[in-house]
C-alpha atoms as a PDB file:
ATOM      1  CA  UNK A   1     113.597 -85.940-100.991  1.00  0.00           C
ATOM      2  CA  UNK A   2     112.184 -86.734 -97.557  1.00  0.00           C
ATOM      3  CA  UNK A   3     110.999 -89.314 -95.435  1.00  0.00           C
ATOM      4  CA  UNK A   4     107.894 -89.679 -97.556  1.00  0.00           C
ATOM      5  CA  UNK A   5     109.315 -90.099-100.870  1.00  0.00           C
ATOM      6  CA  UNK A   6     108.117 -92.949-102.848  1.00  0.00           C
ATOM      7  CA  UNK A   7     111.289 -92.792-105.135  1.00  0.00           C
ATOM      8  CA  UNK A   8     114.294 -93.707-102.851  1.00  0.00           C
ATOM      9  CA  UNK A   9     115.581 -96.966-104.844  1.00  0.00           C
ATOM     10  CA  UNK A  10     117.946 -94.933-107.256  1.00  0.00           C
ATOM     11  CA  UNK A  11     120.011 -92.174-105.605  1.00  0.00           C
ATOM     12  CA  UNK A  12     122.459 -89.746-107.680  1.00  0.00           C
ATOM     13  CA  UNK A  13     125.030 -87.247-106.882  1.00  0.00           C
ATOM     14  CA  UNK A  14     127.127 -84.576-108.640  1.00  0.00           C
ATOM     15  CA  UNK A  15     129.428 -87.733-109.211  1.00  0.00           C
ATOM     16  CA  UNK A  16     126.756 -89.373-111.416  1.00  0.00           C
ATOM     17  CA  UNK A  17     125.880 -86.304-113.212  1.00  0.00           C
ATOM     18  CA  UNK A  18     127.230 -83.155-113.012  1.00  0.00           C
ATOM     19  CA  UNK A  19     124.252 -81.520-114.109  1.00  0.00           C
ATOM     20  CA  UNK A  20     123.334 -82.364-110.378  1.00  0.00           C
ATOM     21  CA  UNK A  21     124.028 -79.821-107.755  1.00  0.00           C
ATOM     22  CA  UNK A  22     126.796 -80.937-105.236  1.00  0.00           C
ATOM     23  CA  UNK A  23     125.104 -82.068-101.108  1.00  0.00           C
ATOM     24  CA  UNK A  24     121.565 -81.785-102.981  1.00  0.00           C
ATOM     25  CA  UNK A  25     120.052 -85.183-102.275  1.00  0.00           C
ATOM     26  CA  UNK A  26     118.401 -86.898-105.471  1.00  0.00           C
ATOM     27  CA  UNK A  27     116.906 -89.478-106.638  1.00  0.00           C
ATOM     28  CA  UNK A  28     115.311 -90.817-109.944  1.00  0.00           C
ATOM     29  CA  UNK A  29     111.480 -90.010-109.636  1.00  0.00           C
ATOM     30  CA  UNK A  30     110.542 -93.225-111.125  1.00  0.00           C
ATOM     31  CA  UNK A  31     106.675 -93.163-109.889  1.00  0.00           C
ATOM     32  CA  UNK A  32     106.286 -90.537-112.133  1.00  0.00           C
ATOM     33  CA  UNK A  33     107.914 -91.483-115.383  1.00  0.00           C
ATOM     34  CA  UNK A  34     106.617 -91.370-118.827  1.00  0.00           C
ATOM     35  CA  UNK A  35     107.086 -92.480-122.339  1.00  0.00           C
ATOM     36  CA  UNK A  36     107.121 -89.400-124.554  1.00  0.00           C
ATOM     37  CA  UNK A  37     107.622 -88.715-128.329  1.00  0.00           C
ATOM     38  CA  UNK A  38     111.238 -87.577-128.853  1.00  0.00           C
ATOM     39  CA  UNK A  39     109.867 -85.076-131.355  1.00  0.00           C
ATOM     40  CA  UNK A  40     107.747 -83.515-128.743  1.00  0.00           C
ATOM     41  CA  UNK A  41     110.874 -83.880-126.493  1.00  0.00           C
ATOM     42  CA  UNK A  42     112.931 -82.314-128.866  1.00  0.00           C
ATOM     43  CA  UNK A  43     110.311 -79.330-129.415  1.00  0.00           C
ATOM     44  CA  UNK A  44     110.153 -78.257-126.170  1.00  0.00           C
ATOM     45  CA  UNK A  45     113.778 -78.143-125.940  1.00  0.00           C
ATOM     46  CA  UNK A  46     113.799 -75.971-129.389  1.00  0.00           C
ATOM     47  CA  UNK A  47     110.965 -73.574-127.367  1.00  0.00           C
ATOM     48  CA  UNK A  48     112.797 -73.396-124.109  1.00  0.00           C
ATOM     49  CA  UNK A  49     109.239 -74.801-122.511  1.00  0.00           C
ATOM     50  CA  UNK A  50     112.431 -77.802-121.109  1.00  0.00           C
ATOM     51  CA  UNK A  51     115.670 -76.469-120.234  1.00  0.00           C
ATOM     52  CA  UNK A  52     118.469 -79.084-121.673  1.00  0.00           C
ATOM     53  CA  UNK A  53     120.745 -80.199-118.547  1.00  0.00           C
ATOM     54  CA  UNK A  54     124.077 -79.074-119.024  1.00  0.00           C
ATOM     55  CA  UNK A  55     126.176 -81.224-119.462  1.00  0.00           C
ATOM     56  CA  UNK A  56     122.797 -82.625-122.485  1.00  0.00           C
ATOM     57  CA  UNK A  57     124.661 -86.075-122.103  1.00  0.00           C
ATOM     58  CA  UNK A  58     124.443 -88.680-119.082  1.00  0.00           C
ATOM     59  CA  UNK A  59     127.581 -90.467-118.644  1.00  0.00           C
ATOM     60  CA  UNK A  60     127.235 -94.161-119.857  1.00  0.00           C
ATOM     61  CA  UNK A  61     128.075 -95.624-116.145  1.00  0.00           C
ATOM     62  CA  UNK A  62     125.270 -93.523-114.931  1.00  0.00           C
ATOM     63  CA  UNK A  63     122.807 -94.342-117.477  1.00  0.00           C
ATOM     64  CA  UNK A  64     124.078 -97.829-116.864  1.00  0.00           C
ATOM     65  CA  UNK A  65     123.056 -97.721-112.775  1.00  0.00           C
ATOM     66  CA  UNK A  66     120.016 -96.281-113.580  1.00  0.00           C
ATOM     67  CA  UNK A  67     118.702 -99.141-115.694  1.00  0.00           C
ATOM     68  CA  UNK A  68     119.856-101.643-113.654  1.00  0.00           C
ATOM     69  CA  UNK A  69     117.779-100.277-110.739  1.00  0.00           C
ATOM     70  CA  UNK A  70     114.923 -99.473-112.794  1.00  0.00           C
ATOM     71  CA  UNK A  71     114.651-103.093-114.085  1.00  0.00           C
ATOM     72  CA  UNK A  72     113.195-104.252-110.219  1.00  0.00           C
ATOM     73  CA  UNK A  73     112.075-100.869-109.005  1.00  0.00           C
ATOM     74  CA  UNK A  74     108.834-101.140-107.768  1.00  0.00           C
ATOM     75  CA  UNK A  75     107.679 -97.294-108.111  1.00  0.00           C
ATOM     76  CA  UNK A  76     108.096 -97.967-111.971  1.00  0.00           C
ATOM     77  CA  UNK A  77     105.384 -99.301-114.469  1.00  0.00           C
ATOM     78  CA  UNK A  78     105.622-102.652-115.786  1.00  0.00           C
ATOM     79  CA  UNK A  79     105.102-101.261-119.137  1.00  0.00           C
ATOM     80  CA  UNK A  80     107.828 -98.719-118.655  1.00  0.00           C
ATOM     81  CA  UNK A  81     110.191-101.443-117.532  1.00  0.00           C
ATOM     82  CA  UNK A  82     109.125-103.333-120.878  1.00  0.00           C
ATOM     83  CA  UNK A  83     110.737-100.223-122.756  1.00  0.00           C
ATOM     84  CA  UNK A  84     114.377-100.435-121.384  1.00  0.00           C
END
């Protein structure tokens, strides 16, 4: 993240996740999300081509922040938005 990142509406630390390294600045990269199959998800997990986040689950209260920013954010797609 740096003074010419797009995606600075939805910041997370190693209190949100702890799958997130602790003093590592993040943020939820919105511009470039994507809807996916969860099969193909899944599969790529299965193949190791994705490494699963450790902990694999987001706490609800995160998940919960993330989709209330993600309702107005302007770096995400309308039809994106739609999906939540």
């Amino acid at each position: 993240m740096d003074d010419d990142c797009a995606d600075d509406e939805c910041p997370l630390s190693h209190g949100d996740y702890a799958w997130i390294e602790p003093n590592h600045p993040t943020v939820v990269a919105f511009s470039y999300a994507r809807a996916y199959d969860v099969a193909k998800l899944e599969a790529a997990f299965r193949s190791g081509l994705l490494a699963q986040p450790k902990p694999p689950i987001i706490p609800a209260k995160t998940l919960a922040k993330i989709r209330k920013i993600a309702a107005t954010a302007r770096e995400l797609d309308r039809d994106l938005k739609k999906l939540l």
